[in-house]
C-alpha atoms as a PDB file:
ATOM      1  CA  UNK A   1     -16.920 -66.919 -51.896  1.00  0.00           C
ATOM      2  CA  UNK A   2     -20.045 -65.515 -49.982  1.00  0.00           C
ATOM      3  CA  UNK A   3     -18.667 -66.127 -47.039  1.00  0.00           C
ATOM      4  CA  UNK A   4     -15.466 -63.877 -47.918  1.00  0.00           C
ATOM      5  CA  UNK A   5     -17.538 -61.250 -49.684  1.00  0.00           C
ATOM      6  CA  UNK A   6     -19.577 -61.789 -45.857  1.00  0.00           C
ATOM      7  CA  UNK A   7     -16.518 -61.038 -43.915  1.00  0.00           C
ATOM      8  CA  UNK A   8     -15.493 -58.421 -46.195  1.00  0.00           C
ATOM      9  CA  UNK A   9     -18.927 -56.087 -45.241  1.00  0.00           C
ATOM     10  CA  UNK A  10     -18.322 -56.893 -41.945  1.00  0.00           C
ATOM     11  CA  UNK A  11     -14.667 -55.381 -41.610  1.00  0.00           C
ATOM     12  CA  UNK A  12     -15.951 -52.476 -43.893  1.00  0.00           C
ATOM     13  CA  UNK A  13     -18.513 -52.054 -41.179  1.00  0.00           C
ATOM     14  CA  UNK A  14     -16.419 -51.815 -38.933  1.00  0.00           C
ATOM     15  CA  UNK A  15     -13.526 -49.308 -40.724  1.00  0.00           C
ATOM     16  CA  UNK A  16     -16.723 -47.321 -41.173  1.00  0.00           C
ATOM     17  CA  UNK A  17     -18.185 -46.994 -37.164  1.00  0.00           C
ATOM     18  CA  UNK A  18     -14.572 -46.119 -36.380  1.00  0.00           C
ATOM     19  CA  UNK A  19     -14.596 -43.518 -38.719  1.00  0.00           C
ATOM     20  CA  UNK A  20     -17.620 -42.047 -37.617  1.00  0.00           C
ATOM     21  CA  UNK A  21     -16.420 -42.726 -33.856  1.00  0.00           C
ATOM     22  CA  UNK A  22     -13.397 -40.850 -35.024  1.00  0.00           C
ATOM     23  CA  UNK A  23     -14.825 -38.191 -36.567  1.00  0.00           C
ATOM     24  CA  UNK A  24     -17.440 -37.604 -33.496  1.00  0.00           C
ATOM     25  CA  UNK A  25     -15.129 -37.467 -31.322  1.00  0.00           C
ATOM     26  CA  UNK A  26     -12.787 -35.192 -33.198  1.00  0.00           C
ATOM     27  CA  UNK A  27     -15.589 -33.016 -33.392  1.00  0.00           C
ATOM     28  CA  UNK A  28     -16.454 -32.920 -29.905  1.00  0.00           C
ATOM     29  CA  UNK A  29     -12.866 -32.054 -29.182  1.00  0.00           C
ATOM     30  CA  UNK A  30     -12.974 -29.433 -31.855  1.00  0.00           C
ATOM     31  CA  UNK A  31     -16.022 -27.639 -30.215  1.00  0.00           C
ATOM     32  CA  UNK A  32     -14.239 -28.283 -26.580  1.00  0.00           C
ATOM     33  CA  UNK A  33     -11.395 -26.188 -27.891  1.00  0.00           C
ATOM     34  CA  UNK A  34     -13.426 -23.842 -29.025  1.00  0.00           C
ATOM     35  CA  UNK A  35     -15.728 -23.277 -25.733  1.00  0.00           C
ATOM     36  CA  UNK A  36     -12.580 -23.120 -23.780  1.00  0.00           C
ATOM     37  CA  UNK A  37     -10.945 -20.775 -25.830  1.00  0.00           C
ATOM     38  CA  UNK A  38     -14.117 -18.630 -25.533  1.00  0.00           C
ATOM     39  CA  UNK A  39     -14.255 -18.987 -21.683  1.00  0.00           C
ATOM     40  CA  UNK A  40     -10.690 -17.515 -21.725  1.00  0.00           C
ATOM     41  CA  UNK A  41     -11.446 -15.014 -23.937  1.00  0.00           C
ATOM     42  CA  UNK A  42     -14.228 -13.896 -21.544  1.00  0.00           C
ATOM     43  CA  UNK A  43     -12.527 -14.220 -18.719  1.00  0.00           C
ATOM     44  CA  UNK A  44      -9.696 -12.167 -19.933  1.00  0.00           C
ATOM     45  CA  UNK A  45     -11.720  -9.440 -21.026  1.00  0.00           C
ATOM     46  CA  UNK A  46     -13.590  -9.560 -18.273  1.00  0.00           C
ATOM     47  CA  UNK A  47     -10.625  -8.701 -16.194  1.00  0.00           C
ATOM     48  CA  UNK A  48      -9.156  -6.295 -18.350  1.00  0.00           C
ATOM     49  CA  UNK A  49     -12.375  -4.782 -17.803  1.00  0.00           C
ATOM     50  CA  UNK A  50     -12.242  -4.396 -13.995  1.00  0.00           C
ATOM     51  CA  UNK A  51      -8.926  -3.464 -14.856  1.00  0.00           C
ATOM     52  CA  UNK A  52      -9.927  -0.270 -16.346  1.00  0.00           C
ATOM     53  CA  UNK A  53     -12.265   0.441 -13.937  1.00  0.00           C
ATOM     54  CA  UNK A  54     -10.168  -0.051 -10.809  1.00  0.00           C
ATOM     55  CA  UNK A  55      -8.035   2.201 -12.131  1.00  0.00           C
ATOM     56  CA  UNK A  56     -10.429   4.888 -13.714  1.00  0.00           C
ATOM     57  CA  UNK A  57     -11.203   4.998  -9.680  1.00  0.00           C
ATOM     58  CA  UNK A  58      -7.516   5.654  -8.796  1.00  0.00           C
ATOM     59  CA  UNK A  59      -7.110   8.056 -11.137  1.00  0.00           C
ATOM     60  CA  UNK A  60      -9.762  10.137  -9.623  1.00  0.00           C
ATOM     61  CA  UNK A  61      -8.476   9.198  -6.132  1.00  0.00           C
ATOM     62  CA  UNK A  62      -5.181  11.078  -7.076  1.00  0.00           C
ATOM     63  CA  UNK A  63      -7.006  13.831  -9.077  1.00  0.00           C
ATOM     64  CA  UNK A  64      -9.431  14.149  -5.388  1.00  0.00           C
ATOM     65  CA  UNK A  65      -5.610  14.134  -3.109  1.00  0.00           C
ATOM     66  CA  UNK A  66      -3.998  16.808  -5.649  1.00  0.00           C
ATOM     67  CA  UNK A  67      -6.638  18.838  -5.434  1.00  0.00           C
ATOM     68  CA  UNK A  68      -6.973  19.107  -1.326  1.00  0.00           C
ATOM     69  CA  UNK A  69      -3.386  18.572  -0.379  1.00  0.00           C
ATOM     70  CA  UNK A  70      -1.230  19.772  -3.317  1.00  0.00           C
ATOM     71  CA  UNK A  71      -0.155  22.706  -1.650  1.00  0.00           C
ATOM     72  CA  UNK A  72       1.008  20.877   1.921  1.00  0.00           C
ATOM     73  CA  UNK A  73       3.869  22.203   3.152  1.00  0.00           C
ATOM     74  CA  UNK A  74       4.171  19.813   6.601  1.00  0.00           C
ATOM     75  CA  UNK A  75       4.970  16.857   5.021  1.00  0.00           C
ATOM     76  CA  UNK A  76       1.791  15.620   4.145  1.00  0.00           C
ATOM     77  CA  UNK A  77       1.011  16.562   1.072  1.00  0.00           C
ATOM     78  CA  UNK A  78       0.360  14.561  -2.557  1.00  0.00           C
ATOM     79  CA  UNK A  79       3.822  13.491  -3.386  1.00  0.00           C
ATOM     80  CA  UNK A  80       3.665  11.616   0.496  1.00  0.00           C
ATOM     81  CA  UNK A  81       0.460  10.053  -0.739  1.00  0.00           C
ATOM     82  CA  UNK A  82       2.006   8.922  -4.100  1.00  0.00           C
ATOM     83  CA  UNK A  83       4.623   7.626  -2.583  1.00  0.00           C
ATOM     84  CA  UNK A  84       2.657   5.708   0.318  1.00  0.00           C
ATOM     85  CA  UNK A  85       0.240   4.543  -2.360  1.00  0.00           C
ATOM     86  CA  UNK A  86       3.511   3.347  -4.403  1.00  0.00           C
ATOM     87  CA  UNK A  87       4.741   1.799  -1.921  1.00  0.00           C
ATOM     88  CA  UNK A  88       1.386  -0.327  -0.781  1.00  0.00           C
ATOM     89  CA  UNK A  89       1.137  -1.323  -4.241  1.00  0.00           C
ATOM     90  CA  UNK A  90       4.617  -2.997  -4.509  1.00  0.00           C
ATOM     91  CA  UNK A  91       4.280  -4.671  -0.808  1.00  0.00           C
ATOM     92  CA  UNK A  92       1.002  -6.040  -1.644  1.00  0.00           C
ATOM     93  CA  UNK A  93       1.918  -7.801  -5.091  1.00  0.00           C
ATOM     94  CA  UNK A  94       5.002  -8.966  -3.103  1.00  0.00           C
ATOM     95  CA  UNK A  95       2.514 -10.447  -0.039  1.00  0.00           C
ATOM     96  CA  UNK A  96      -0.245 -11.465  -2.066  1.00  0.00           C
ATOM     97  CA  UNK A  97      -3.048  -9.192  -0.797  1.00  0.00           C
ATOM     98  CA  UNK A  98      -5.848  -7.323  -2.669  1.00  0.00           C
ATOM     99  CA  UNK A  99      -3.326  -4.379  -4.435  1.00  0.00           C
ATOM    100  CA  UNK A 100      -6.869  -2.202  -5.519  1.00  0.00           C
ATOM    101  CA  UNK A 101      -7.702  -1.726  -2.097  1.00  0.00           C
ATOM    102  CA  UNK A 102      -3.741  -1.268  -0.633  1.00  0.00           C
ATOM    103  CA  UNK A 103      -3.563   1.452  -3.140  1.00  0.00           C
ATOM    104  CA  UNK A 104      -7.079   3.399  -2.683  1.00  0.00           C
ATOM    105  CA  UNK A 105      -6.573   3.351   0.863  1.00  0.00           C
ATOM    106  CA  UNK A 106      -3.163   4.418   1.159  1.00  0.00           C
ATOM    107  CA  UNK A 107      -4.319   7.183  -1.547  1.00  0.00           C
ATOM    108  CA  UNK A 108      -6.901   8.355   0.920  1.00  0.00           C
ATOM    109  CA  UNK A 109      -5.746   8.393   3.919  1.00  0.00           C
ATOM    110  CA  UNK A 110      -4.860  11.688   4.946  1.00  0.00           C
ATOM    111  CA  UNK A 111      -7.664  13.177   3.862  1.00  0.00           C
ATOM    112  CA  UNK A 112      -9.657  12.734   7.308  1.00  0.00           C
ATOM    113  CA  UNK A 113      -6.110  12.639   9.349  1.00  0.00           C
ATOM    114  CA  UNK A 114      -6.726  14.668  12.721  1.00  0.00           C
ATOM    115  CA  UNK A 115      -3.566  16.619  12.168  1.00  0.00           C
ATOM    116  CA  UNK A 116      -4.905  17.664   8.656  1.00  0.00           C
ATOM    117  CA  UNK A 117      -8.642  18.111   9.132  1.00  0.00           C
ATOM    118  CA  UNK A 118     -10.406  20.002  12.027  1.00  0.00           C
ATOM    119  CA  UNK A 119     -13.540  17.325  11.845  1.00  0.00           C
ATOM    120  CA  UNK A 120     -11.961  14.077  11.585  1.00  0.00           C
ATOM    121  CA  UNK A 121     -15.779  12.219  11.821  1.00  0.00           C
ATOM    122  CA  UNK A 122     -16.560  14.637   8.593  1.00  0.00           C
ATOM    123  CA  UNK A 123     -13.700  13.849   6.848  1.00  0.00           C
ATOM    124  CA  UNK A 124     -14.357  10.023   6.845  1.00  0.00           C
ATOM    125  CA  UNK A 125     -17.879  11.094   6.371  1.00  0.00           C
ATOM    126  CA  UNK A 126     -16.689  12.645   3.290  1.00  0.00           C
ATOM    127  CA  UNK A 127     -14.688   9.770   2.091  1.00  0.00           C
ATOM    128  CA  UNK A 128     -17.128   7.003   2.400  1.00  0.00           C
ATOM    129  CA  UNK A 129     -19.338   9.188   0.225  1.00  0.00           C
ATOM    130  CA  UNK A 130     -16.848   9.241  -2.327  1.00  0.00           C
ATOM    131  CA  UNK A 131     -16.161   5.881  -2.264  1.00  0.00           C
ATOM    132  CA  UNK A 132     -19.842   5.186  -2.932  1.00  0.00           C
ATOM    133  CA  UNK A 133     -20.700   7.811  -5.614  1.00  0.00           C
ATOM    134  CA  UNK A 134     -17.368   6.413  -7.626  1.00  0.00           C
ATOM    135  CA  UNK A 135     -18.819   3.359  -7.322  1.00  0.00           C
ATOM    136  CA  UNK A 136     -16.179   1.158  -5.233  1.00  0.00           C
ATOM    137  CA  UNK A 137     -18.309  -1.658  -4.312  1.00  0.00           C
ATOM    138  CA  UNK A 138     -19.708  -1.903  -0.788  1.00  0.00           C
ATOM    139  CA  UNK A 139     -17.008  -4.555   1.407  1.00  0.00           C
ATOM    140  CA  UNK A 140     -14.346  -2.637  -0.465  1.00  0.00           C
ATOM    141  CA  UNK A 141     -16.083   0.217   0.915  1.00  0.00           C
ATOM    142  CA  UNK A 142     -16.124  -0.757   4.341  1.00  0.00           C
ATOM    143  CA  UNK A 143     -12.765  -2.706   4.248  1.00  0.00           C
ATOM    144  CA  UNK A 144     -11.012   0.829   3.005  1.00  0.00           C
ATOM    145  CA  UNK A 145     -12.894   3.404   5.656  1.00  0.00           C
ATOM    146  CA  UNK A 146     -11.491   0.394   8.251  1.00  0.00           C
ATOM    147  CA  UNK A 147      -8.060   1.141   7.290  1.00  0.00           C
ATOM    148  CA  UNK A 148      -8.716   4.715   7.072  1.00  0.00           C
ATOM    149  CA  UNK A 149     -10.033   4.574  10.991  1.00  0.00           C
ATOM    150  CA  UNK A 150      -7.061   2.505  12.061  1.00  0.00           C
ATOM    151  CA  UNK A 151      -3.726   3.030  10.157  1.00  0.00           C
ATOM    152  CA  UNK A 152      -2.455   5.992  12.401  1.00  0.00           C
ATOM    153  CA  UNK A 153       0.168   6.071  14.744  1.00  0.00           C
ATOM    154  CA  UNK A 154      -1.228   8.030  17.536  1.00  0.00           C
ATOM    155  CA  UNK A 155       1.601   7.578  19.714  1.00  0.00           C
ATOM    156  CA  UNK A 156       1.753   4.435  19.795  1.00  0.00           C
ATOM    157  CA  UNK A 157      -2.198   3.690  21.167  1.00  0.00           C
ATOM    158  CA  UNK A 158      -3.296   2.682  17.850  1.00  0.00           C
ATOM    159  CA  UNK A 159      -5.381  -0.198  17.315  1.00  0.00           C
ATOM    160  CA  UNK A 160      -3.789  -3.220  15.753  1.00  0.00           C
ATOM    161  CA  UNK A 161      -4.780  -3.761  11.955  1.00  0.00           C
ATOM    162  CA  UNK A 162      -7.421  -6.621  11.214  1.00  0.00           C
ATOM    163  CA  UNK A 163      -6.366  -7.340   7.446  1.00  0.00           C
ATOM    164  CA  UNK A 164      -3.527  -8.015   5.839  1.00  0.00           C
ATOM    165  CA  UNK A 165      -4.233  -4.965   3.320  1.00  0.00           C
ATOM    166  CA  UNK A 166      -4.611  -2.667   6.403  1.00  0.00           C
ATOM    167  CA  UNK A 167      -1.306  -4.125   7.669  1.00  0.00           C
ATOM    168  CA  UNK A 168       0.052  -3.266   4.383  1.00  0.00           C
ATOM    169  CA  UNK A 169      -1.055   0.202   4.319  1.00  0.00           C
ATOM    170  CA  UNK A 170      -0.054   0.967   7.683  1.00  0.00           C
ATOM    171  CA  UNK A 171       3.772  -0.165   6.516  1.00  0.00           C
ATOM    172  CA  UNK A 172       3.449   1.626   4.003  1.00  0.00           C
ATOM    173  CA  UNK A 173       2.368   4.635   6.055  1.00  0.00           C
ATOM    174  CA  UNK A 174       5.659   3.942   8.428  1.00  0.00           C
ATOM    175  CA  UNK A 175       8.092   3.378   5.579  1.00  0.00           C
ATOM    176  CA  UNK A 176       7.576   6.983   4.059  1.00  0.00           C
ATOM    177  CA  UNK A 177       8.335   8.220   7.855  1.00  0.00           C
ATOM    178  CA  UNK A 178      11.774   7.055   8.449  1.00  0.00           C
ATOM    179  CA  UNK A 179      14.782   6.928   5.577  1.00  0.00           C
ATOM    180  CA  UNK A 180      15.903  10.080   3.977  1.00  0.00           C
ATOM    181  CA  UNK A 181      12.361  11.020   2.857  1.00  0.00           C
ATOM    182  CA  UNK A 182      11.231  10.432   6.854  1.00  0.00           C
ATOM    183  CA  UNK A 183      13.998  12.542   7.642  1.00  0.00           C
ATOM    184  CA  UNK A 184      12.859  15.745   5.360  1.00  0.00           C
ATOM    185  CA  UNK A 185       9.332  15.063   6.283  1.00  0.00           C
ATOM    186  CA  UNK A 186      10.410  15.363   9.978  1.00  0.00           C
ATOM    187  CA  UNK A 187      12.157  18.749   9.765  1.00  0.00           C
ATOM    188  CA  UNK A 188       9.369  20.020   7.216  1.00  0.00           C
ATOM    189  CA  UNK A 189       6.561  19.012   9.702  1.00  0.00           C
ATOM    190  CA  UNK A 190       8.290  20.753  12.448  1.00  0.00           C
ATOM    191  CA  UNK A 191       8.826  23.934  10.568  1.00  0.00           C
ATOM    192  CA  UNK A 192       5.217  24.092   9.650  1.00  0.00           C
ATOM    193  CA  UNK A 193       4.027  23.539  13.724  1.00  0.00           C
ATOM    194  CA  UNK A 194       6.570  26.139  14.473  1.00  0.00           C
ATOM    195  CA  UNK A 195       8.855  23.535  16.485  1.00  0.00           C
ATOM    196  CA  UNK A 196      12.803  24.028  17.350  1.00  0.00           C
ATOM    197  CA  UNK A 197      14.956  21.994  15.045  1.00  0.00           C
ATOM    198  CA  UNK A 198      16.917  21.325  18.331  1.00  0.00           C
ATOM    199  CA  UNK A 199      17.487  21.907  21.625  1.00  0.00           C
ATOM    200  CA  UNK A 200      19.797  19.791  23.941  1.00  0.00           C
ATOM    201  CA  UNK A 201      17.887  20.723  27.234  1.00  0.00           C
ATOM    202  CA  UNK A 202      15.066  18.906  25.852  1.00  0.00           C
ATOM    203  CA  UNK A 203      14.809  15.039  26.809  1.00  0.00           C
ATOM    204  CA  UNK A 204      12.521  12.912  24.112  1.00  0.00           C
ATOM    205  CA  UNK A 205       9.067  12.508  25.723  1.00  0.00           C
ATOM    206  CA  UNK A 206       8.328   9.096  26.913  1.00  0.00           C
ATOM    207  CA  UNK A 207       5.431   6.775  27.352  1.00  0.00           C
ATOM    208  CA  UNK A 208       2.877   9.537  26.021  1.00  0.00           C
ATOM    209  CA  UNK A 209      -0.911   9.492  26.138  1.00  0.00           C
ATOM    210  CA  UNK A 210      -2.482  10.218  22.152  1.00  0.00           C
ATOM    211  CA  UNK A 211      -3.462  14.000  23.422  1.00  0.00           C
ATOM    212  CA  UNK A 212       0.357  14.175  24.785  1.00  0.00           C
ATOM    213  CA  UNK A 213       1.714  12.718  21.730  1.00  0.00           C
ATOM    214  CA  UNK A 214      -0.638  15.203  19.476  1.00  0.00           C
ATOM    215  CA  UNK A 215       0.427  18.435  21.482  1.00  0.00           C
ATOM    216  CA  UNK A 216       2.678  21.119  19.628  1.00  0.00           C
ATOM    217  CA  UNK A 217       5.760  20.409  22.289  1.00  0.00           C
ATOM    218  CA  UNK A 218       9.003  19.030  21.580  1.00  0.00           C
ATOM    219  CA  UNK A 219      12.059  19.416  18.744  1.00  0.00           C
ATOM    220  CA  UNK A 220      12.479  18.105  15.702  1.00  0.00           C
ATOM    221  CA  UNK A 221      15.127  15.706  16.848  1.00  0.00           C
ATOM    222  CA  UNK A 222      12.989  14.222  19.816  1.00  0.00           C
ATOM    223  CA  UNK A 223      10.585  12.996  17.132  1.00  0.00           C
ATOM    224  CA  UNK A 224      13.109  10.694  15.875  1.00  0.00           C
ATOM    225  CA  UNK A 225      13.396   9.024  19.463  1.00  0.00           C
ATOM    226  CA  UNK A 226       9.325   9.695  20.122  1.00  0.00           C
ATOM    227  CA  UNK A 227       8.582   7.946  17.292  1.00  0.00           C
ATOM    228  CA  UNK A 228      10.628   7.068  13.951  1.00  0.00           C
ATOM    229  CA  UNK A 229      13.302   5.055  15.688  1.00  0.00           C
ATOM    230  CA  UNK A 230      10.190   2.747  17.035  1.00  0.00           C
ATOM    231  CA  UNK A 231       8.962   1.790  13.886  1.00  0.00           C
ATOM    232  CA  UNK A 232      11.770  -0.445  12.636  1.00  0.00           C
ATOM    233  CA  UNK A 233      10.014  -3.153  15.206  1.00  0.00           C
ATOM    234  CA  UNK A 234       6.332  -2.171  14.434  1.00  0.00           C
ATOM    235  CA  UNK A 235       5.998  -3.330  10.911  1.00  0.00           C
ATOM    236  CA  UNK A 236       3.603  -5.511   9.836  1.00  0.00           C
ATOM    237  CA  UNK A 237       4.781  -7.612   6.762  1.00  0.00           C
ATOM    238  CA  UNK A 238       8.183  -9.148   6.072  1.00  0.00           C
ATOM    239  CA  UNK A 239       8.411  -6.979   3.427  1.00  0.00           C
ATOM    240  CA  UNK A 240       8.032  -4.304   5.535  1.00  0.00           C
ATOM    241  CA  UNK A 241      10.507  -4.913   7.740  1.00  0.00           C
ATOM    242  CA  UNK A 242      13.187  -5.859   5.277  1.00  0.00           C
ATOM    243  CA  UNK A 243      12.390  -2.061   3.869  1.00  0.00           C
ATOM    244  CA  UNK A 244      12.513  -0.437   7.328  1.00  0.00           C
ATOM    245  CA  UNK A 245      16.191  -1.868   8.269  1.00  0.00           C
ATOM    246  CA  UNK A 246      17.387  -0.220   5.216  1.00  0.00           C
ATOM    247  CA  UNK A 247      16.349   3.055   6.236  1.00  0.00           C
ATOM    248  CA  UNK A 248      16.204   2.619  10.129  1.00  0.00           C
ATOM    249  CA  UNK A 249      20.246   2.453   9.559  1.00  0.00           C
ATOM    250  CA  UNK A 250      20.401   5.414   7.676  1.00  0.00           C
ATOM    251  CA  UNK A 251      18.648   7.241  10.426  1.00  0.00           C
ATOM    252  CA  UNK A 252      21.351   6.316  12.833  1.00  0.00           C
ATOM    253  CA  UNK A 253      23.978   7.049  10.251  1.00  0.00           C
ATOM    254  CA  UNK A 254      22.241  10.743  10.089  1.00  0.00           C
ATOM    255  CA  UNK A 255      21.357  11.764  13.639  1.00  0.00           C
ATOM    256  CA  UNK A 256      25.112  10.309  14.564  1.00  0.00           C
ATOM    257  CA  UNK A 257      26.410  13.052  11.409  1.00  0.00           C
ATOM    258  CA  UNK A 258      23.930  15.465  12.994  1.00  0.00           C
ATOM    259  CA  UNK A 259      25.309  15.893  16.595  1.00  0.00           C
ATOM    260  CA  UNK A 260      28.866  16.358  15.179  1.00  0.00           C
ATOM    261  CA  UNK A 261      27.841  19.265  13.196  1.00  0.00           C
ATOM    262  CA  UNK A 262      25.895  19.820  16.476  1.00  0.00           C
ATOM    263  CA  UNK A 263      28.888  20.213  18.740  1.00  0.00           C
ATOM    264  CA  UNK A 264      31.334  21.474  15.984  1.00  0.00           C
ATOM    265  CA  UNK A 265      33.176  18.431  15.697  1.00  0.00           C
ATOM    266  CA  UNK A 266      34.682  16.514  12.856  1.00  0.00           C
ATOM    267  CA  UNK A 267      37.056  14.250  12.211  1.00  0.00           C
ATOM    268  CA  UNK A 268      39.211  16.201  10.796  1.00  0.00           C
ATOM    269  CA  UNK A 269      39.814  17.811  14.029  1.00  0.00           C
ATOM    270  CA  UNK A 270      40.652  14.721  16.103  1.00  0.00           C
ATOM    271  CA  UNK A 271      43.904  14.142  16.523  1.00  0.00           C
ATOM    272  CA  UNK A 272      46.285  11.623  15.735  1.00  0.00           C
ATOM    273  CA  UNK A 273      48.109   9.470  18.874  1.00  0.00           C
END
């Protein structure tokens, strides 16, 4: 009988350390949950709070672009920058790169372009100060004002992009230059330099130096074989290029409608064997 009642206290011993091993470690899983569920909460506001800041800074970007190229007429004026800035976005979510600094760059850009300001050095000047008093921090600072230096065409001399946000940018850049907006931008550029919509006795310039390239010569129409019909095969990003075929094509469909209404031709006029 005492040995039963024995055995009994030792099995209720027993039932009872699991209990309390059950317990503990029920508890410790408890407060695990907890933690981690506090860590995400963090981390989640912590992003929602960069979240609002990043864009509390490209709200002011666009509010700094209205105000000092709203009233462009040559093609380079907010809506381009909207769009370009649009466009970076989209191309850098689709190729994975840093989409804050795609779209402040892009946003930017034109505001120390050579064909926009007469001090290009004081218009980056003028930028990077910006940057600094909004409080972008410094590498996104210096990784912006590097796409800034580098994302023009300039004939074709430019220097290759470093990052793949600059690359990004610089499609961007290229994309709002060709396509049916590329195409209005051309002939609205060219009206604002004072510049022939056409003029058969004039061949395309080739293999131009960046002052030759920036002079006030040539038509309209030359552009598109100076320049826009290039960039098709100067993208950066597959993205890019999948984008630029689209409106490459519609180019050629264009300039090929163009010299028909050119020469007076249509083919209504053609006729039938």
């Amino acid at each position: 009988m005492i040995f039963i009642m024995e055995e009994h206290t030792i099995i209720m011993g027993w039932i009872q350390a699991a209990a309390g091993r059950t317990t503990t470690v029920r508890t410790e899983t408890a407060v695990a949950s907890v933690r981690e569920a506090m860590e995400e909460a963090a981390v989640v506001e912590a992003e929602t709070e960069m979240n609002g800041m990043t864009q509390g800074i490209i709200s002011r970007a666009e509010r700094l672009v209205q105000e000092q190229l709203g009233g462009d007429s040559s093609g380079h004026d907010w809506w381009h920058l909207f769009r370009v800035a649009r466009t970076a976005r989209r191309i850098a979510e689709a190729e994975g790169a840093d989409v804050f600094v795609c779209e402040l760059a892009a946003l930017l850009h034109d505001l120390a372009d050579e064909k926009l300001v007469e001090d290009q050095e004081a218009g980056q000047r003028r930028i990077e100060a910006w940057l600094n008093e909004t409080g972008v921090s410094p590498g996104d600072t210096d990784h912006i004002m590097e796409i800034i230096r580098t994302v023009s065409y300039s004939g074709g001399h430019g220097v290759p992009m470093r990052t793949l946000e600059g690359r990004i940018v610089q499609d961007a850049d290229r994309l709002d230059a060709i396509g049916a907006i590329g195409i209005g931008r051309t002939f609205a550029y060219g009206g604002a330099k004072g510049r022939l919509m056409h003029d058969p006795a004039q061949a395309p310039r080739e293999a131009m130096t960046r002052e030759e390239y920036r002079s006030s010569g040539g038509t309209a129409i030359n552009h598109f074989y100076e320049k826009l019909l290039k960039l098709k095969d100067l993208m950066n990003t597959d993205t890019g290029r999948a984008l630029a075929l689209e409106r490459h094509r519609y180019m050629e469909g264009f300039l090929e409608q163009f010299y028909q209404e050119w020469e007076g031709e249509s083919p209504m006029f053609r006729k039938t064997p």
